[in-house]
C-alpha atoms as a PDB file:
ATOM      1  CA  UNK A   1     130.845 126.054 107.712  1.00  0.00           C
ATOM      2  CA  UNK A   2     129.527 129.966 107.281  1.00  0.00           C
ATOM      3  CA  UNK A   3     125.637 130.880 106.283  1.00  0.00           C
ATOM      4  CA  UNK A   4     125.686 131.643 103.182  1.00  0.00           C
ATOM      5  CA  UNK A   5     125.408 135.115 102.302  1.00  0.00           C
ATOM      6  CA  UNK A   6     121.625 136.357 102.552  1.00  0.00           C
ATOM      7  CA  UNK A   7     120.352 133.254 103.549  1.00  0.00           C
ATOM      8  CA  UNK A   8     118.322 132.769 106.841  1.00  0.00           C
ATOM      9  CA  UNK A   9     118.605 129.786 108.499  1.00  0.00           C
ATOM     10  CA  UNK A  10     116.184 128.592 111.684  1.00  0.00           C
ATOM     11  CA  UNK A  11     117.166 126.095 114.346  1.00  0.00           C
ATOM     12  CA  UNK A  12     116.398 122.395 113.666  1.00  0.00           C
ATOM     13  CA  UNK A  13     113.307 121.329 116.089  1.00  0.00           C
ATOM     14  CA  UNK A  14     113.524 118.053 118.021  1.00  0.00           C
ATOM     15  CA  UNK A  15     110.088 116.482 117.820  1.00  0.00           C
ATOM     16  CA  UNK A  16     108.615 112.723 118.526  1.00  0.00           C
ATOM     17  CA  UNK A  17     105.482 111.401 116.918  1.00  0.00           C
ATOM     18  CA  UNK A  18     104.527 109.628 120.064  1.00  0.00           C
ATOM     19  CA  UNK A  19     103.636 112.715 122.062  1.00  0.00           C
ATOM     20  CA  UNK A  20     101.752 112.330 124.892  1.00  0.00           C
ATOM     21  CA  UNK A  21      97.979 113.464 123.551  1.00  0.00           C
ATOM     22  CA  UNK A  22      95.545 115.907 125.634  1.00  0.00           C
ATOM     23  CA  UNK A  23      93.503 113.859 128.095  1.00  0.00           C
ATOM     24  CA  UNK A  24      90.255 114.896 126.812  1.00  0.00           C
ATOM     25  CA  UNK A  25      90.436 114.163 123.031  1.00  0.00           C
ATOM     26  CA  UNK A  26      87.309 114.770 121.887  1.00  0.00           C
ATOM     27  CA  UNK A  27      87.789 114.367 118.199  1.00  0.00           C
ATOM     28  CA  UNK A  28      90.334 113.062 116.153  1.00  0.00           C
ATOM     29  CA  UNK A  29      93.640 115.142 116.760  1.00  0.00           C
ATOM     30  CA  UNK A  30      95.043 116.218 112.909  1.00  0.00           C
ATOM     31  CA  UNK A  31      98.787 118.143 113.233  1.00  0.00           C
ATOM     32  CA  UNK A  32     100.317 119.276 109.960  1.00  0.00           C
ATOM     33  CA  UNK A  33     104.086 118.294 110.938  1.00  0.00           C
ATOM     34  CA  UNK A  34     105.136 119.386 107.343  1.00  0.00           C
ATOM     35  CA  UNK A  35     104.122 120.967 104.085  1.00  0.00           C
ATOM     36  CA  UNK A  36     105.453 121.699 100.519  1.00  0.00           C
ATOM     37  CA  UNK A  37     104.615 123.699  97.523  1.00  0.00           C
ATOM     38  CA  UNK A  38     102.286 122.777  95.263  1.00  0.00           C
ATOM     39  CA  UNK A  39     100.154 119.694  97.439  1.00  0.00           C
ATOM     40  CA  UNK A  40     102.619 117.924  99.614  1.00  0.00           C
ATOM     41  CA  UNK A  41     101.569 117.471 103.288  1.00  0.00           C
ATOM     42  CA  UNK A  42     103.177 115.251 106.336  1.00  0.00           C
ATOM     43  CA  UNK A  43     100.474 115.264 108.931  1.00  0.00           C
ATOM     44  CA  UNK A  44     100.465 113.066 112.175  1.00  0.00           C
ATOM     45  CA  UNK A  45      96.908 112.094 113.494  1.00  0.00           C
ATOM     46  CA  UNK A  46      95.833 110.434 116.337  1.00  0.00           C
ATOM     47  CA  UNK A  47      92.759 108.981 117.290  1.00  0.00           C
ATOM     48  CA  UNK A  48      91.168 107.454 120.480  1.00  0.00           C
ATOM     49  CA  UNK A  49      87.834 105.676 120.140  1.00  0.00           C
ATOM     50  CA  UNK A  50      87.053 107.777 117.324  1.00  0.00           C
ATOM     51  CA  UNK A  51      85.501 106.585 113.763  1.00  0.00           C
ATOM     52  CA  UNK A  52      83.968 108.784 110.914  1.00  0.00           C
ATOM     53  CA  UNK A  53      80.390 109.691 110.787  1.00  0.00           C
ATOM     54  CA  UNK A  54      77.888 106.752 109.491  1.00  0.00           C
ATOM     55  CA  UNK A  55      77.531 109.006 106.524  1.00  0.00           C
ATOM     56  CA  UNK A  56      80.669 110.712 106.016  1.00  0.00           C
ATOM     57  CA  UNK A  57      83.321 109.185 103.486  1.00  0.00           C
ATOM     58  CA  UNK A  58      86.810 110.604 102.423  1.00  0.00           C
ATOM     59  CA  UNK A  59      87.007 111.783  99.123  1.00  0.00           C
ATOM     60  CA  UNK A  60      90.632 113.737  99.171  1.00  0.00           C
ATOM     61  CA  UNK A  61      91.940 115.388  96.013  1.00  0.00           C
ATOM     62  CA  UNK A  62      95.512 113.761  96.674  1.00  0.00           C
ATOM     63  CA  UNK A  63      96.833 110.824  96.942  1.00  0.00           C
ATOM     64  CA  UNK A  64      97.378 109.586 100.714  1.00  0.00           C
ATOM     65  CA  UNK A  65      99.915 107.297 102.144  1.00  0.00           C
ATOM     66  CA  UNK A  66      99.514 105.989 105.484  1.00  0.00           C
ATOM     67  CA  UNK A  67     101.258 103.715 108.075  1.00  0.00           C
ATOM     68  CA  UNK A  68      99.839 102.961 111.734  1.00  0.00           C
ATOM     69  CA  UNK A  69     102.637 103.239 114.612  1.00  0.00           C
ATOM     70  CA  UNK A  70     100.082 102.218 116.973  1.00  0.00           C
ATOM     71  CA  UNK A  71      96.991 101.110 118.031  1.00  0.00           C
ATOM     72  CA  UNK A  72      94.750  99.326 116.036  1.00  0.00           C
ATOM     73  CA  UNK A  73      92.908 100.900 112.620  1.00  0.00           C
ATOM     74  CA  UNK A  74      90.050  99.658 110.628  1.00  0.00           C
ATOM     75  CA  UNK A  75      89.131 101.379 107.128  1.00  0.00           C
ATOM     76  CA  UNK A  76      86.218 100.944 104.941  1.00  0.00           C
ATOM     77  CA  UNK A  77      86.505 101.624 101.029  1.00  0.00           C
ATOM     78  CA  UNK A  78      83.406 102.535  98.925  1.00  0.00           C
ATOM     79  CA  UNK A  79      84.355 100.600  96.143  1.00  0.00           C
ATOM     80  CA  UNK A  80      84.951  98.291  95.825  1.00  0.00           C
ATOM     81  CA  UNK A  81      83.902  97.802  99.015  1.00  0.00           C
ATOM     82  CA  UNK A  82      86.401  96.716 101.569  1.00  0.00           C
ATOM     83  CA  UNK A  83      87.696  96.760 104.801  1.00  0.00           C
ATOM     84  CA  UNK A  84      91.179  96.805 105.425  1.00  0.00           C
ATOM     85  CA  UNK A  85      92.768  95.957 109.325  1.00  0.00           C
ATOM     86  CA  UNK A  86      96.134  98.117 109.948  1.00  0.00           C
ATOM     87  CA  UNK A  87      97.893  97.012 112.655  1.00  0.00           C
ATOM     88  CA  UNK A  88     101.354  98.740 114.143  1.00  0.00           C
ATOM     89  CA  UNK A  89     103.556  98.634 111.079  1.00  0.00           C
ATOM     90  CA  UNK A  90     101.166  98.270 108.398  1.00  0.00           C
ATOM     91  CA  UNK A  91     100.947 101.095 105.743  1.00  0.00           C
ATOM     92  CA  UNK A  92      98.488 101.864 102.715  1.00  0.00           C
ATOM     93  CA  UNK A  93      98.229 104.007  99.850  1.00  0.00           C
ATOM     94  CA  UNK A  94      94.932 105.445  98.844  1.00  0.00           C
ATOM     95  CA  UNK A  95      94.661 106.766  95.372  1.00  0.00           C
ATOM     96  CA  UNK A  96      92.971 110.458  95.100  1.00  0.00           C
ATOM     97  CA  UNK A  97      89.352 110.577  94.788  1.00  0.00           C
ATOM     98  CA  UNK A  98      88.816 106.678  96.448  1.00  0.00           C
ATOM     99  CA  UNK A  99      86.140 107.427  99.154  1.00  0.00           C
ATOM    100  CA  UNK A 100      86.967 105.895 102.609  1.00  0.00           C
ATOM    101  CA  UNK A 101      86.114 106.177 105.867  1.00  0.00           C
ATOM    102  CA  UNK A 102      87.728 105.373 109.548  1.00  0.00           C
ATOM    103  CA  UNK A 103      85.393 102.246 110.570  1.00  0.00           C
ATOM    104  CA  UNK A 104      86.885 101.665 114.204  1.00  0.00           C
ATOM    105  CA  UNK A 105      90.369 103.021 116.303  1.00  0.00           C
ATOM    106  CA  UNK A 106      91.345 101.641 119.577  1.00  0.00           C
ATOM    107  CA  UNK A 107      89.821 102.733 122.700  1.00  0.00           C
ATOM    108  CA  UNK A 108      92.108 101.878 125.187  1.00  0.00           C
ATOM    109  CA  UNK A 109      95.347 103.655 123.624  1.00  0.00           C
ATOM    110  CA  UNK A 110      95.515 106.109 121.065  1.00  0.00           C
ATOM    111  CA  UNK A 111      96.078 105.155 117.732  1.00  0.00           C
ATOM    112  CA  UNK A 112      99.058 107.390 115.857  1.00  0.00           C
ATOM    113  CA  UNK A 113      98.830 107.477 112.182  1.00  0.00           C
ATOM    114  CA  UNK A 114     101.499 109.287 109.939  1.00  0.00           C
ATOM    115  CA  UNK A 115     100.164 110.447 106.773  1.00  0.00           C
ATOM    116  CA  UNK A 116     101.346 112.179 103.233  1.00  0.00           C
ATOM    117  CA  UNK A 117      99.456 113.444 100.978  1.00  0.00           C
ATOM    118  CA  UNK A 118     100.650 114.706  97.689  1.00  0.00           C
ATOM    119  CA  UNK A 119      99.130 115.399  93.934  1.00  0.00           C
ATOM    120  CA  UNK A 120      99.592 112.662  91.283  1.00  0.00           C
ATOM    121  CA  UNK A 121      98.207 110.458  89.243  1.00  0.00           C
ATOM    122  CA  UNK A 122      98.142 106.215  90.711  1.00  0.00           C
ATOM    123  CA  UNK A 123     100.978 104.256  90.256  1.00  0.00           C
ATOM    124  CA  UNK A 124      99.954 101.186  88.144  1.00  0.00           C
ATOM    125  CA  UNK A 125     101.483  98.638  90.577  1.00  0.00           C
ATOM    126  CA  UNK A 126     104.226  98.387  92.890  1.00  0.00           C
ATOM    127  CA  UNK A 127     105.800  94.913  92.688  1.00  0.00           C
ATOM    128  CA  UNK A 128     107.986  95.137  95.607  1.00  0.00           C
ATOM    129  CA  UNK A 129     104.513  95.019  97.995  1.00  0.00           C
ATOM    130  CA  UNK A 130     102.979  91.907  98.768  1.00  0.00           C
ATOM    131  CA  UNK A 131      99.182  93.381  99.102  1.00  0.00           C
ATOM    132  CA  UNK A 132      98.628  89.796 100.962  1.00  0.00           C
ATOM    133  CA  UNK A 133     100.113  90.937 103.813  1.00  0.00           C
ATOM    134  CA  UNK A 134      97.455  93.182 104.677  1.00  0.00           C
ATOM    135  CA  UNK A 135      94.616  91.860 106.985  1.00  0.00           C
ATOM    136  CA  UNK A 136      91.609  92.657 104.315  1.00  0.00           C
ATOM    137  CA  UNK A 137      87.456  92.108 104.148  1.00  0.00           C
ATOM    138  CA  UNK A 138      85.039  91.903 101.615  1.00  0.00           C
ATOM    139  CA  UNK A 139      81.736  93.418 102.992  1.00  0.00           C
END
């Protein structure tokens, strides 16, 4: 099949999410591996040791949807407050304007998140997700 007629087209890029990291990560590593109009964002992030600031908390205009490929993650919510454990496999979604903060990464391997963000307003529920499978404190 032919390009159509005044339309561009680039080469498709080969890329893996598992990257080897820079040796000397001194903060969090945040890579925007796509965007879209409007707010729409695929961003991969990987973290070694790190955590957020005593004081600092989230508080993101768009929704963001998460899921750990490795490592180990631990979140804290504002409120209500809560800690939630991800572990390999395990994926969230964090409704705009819910403050959070990374509690604790691993330090011996990085931990690679995979995030989207996008503008909308919270779903009401989503009954195909057993929330009890998530590893989750009170504090």
């Amino acid at each position: 099949m032919g390009a159509r007629s005044g339309v561009s087209f680039r080469m498709i890029e080969k890329r893996n999410l598992f990257l080897t990291s820079p040796d000397n990560l001194e903060k969090e590593l945040f890579e925007t591996l796509a965007s879209g109009s409007g707010e729409f964002k695929i961003e991969r992030i990987v973290s070694r040791g790190h955590s957020s600031a005593a004081d600092f908390w989230y508080d993101q205009e768009t929704t963001e949807w998460i899921v750990l490929l490795s490592g180990y993650g631990r979140l804290q919510f504002e409120n209500p407050a809560q800690v939630i454990v991800l572990e390999p496999g395990d994926w969230i979604e964090i409704p705009a304007r819910v403050r959070h903060r990374v509690e604790a990464t691993s330090e011996e391997a990085d931990t690679i998140w995979l995030a989207v963000h996008w503008t909308s307003s919270p779903r009401e529920s989503d009954s195909t997700f057993d929330k009890s499978q998530i590893k989750s404190e009170a504090i």
